[in-house]
N, C-alpha and C. Protein backbone atom coordinates (compact mmCIF):
# COMPACT_ATOMS: atom_id res chain seq x y z
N UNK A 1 -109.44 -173.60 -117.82
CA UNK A 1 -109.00 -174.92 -118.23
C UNK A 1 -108.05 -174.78 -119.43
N UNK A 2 -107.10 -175.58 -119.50
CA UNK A 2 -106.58 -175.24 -120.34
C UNK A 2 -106.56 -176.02 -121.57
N UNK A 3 -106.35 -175.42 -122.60
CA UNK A 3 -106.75 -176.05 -124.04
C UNK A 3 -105.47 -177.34 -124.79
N UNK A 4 -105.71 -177.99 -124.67
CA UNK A 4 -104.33 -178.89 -124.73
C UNK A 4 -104.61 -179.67 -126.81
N UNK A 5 -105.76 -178.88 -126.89
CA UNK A 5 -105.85 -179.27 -128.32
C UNK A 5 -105.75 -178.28 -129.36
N UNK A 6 -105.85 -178.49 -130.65
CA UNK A 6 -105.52 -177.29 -131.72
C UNK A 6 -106.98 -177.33 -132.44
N UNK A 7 -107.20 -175.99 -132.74
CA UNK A 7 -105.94 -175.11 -133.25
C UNK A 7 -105.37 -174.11 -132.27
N UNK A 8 -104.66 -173.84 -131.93
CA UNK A 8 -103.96 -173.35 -130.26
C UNK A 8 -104.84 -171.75 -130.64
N UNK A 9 -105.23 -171.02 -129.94
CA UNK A 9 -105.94 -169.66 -129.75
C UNK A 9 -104.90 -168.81 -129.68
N UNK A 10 -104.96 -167.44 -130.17
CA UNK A 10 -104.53 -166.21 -129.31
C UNK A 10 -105.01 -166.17 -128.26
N UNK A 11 -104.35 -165.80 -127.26
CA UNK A 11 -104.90 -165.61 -125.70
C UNK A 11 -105.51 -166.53 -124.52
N UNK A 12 -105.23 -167.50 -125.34
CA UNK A 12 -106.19 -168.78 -124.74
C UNK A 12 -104.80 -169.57 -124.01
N UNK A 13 -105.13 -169.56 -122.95
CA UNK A 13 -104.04 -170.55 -121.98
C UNK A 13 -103.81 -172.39 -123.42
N UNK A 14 -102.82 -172.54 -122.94
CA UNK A 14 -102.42 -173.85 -124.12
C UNK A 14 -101.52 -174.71 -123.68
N UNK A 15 -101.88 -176.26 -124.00
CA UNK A 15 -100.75 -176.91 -123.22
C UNK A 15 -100.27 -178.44 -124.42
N UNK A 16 -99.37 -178.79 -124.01
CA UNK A 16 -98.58 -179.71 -125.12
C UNK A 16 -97.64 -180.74 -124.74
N UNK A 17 -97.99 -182.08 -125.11
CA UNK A 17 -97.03 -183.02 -124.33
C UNK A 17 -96.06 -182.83 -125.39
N UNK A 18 -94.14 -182.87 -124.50
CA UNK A 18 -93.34 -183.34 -126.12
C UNK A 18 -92.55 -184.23 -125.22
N UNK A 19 -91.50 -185.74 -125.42
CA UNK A 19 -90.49 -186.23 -125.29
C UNK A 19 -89.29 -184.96 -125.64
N UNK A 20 -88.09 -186.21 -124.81
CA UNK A 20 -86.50 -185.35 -125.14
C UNK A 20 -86.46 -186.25 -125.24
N UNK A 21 -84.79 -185.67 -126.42
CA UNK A 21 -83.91 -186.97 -126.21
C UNK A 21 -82.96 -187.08 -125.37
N UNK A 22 -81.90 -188.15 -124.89
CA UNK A 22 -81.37 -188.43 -124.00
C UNK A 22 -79.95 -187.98 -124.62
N UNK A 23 -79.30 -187.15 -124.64
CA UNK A 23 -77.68 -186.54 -124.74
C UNK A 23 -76.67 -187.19 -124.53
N UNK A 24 -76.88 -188.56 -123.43
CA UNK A 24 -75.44 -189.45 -124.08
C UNK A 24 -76.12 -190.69 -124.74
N UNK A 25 -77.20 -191.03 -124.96
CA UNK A 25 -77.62 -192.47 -125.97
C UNK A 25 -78.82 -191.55 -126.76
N UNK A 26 -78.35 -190.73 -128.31
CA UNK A 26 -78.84 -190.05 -128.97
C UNK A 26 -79.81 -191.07 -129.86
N UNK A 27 -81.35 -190.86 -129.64
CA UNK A 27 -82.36 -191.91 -130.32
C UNK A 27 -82.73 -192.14 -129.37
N UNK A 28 -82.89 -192.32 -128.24
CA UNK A 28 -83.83 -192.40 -127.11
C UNK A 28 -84.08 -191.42 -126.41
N UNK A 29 -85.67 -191.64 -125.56
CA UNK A 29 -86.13 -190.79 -125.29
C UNK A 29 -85.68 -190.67 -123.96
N UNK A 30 -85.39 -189.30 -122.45
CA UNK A 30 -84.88 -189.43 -121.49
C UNK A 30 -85.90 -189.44 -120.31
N UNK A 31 -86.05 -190.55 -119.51
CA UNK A 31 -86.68 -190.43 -118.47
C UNK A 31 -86.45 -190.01 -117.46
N UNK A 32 -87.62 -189.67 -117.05
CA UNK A 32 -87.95 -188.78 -116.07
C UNK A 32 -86.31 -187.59 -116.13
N UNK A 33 -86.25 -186.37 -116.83
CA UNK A 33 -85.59 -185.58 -117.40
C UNK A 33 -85.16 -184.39 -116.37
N UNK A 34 -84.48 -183.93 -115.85
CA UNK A 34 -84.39 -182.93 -114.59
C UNK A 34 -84.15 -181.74 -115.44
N UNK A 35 -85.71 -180.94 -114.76
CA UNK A 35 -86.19 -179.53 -115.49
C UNK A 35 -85.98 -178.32 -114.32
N UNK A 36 -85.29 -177.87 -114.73
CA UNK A 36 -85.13 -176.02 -114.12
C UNK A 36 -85.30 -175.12 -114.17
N UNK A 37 -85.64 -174.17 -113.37
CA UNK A 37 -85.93 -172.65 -114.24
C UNK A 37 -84.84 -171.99 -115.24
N UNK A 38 -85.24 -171.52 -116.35
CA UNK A 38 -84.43 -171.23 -117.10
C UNK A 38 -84.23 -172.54 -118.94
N UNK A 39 -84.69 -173.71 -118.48
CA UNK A 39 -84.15 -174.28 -119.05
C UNK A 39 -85.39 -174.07 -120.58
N UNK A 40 -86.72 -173.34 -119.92
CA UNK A 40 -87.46 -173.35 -120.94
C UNK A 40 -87.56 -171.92 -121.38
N UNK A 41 -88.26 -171.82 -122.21
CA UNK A 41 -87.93 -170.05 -123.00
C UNK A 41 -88.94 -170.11 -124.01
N UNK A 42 -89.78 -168.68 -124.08
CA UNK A 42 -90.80 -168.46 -125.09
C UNK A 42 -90.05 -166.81 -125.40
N UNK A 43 -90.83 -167.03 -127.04
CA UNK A 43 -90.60 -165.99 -127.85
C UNK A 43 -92.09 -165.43 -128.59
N UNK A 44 -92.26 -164.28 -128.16
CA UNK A 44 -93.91 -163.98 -128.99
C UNK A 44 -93.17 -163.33 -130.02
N UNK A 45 -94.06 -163.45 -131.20
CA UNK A 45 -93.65 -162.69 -132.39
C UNK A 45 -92.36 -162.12 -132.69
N UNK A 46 -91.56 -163.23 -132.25
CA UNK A 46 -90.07 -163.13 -132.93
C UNK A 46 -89.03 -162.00 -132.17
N UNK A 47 -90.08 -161.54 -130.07
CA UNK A 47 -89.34 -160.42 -129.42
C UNK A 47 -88.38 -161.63 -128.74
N UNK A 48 -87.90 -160.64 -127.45
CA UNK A 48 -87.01 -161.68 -126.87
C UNK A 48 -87.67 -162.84 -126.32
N UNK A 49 -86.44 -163.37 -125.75
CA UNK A 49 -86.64 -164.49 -124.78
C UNK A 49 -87.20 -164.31 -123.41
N UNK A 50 -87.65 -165.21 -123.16
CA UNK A 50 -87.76 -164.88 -121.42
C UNK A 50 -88.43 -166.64 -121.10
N UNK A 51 -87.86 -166.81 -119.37
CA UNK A 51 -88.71 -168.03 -118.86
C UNK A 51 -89.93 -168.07 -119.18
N UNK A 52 -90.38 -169.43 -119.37
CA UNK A 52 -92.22 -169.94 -118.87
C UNK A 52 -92.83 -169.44 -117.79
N UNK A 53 -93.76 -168.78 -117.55
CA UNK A 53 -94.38 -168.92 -115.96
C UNK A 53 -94.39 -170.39 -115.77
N UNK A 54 -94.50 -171.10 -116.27
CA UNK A 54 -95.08 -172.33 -115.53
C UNK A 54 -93.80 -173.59 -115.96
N UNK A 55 -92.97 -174.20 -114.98
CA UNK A 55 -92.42 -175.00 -115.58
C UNK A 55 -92.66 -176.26 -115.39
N UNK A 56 -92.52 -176.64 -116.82
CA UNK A 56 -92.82 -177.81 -116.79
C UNK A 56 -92.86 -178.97 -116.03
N UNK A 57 -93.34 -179.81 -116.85
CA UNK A 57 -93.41 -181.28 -115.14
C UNK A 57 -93.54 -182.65 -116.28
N UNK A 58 -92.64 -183.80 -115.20
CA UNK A 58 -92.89 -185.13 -116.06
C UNK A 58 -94.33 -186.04 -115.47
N UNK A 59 -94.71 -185.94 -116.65
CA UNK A 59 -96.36 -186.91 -116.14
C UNK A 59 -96.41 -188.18 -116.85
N UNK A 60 -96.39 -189.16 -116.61
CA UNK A 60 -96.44 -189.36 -114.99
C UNK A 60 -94.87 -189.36 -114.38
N UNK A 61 -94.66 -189.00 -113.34
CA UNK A 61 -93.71 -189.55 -112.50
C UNK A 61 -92.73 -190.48 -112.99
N UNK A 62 -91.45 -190.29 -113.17
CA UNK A 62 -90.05 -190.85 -113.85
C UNK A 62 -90.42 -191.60 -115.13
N UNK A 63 -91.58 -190.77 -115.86
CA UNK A 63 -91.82 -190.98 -117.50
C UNK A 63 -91.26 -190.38 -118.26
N UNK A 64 -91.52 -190.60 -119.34
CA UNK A 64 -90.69 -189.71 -120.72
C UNK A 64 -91.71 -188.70 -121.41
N UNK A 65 -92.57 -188.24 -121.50
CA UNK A 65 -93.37 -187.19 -121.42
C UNK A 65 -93.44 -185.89 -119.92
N UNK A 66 -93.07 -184.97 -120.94
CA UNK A 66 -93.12 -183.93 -120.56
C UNK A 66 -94.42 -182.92 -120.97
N UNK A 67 -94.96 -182.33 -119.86
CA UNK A 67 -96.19 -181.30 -120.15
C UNK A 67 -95.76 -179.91 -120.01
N UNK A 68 -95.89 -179.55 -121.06
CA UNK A 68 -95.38 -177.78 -121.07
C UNK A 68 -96.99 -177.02 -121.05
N UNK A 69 -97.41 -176.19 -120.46
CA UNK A 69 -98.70 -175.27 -120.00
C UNK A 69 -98.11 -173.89 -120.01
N UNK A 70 -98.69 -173.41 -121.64
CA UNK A 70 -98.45 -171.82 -121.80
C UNK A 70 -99.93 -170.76 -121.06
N UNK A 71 -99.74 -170.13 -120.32
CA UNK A 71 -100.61 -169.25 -120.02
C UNK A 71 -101.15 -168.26 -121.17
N UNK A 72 -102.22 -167.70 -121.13
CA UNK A 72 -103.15 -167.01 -121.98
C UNK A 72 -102.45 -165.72 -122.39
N UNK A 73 -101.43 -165.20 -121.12
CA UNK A 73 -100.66 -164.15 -121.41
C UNK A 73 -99.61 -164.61 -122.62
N UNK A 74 -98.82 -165.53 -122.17
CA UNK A 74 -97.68 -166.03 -123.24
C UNK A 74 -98.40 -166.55 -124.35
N UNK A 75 -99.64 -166.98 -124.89
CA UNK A 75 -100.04 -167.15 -125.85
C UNK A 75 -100.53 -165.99 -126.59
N UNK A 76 -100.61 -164.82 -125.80
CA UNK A 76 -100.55 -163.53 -126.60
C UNK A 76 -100.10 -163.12 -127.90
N UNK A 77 -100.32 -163.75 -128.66
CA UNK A 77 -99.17 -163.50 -130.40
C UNK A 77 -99.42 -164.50 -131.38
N UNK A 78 -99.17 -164.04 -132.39
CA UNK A 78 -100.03 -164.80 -133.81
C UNK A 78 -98.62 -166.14 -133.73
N UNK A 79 -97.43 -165.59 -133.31
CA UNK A 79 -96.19 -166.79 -133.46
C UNK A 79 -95.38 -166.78 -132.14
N UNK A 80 -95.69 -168.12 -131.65
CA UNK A 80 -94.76 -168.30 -130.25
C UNK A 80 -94.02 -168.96 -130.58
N UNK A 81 -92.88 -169.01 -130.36
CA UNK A 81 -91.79 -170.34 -130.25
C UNK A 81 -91.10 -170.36 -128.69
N UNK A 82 -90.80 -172.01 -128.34
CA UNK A 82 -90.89 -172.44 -127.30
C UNK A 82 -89.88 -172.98 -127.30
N UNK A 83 -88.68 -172.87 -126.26
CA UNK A 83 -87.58 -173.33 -126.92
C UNK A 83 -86.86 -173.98 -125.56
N UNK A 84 -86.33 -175.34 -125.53
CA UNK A 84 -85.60 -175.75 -124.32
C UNK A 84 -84.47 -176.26 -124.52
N UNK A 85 -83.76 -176.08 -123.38
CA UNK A 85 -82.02 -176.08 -123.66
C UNK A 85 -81.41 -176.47 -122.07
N UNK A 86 -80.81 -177.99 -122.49
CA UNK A 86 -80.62 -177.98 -120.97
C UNK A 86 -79.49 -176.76 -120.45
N UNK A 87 -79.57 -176.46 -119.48
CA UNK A 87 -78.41 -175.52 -118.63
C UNK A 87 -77.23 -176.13 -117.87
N UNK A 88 -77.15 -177.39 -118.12
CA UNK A 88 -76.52 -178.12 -117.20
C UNK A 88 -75.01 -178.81 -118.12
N UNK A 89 -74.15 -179.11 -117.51
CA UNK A 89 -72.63 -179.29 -117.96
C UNK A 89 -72.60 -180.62 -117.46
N UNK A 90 -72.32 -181.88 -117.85
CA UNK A 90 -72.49 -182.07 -119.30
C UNK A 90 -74.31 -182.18 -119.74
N UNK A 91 -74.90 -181.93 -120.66
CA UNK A 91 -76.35 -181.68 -120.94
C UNK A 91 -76.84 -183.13 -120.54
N UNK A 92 -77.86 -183.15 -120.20
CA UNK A 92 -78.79 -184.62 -120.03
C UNK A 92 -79.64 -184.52 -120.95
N UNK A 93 -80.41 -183.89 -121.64
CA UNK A 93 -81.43 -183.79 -121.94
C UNK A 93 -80.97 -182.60 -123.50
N UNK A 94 -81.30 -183.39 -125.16
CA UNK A 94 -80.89 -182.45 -126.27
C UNK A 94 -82.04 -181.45 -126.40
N UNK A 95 -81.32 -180.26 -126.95
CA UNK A 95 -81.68 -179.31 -127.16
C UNK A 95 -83.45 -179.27 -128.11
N UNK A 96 -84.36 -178.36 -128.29
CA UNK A 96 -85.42 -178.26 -128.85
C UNK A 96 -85.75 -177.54 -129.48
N UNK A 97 -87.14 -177.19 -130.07
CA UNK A 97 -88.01 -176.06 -130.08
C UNK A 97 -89.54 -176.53 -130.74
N UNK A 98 -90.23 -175.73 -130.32
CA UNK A 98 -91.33 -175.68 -130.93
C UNK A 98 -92.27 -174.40 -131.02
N UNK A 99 -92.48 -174.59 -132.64
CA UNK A 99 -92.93 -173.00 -133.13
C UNK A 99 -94.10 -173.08 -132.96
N UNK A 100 -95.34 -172.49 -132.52
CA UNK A 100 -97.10 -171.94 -132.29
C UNK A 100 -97.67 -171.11 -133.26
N UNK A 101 -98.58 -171.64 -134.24
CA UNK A 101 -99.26 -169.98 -135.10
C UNK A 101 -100.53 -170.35 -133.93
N UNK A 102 -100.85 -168.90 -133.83
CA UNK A 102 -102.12 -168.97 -132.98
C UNK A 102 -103.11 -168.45 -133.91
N UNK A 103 -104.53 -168.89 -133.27
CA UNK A 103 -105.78 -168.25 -134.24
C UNK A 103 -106.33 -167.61 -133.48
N UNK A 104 -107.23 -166.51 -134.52
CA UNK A 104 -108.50 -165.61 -133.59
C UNK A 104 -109.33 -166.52 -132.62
């Protein structure tokens, strides 16, 4: 099951609602947001980049919440950062991040 509350674990699968904002009306949030592989990216302890196993999804259905679900592997590390970027020309969706300290 996964832990969707803090304090986020080392090793412990982890999950996190965040909004975007919307890239041509900056201050609002973008619904229902079109997510791709690639567009999300974790960093353990400051190594490279690489995709999510798991990508994300809008819950509910053409809402403005987004659920990101890190696996126990990618939570492997005292500091994750989580970082999304649309891939798409012109962007729909502004750029992010969000940093993780994990505990014993």
């Amino acid at each position: 099951m996964a832990a969707p509350w803090n304090p986020p674990k080392r090793a412990e699968d982890f999950e996190f609602p965040i909004t975007m904002e919307d890239y041509s009306t900056p201050g609002n949030f973008k619904s229902n947001p079109t997510l791709a592989a690639g567009d999300f990216k974790i960093s353990k302890d400051e190594g490279a980049f690489a995709n999510l196993t798991n990508l994300p999804a809008v819950t509910p259905a053409s809402g403005v919440q987004v659920i990101v679900k890190l696996t126990s592997t990618e939570m492997t590390a005292d500091k994750v950062l989580v970082v999304w970027q649309d891939q798409t020309t012109p962007k729909e969706w502004a750029d992010n991040a969000l940093g993780i300290l994990t505990t014993a």
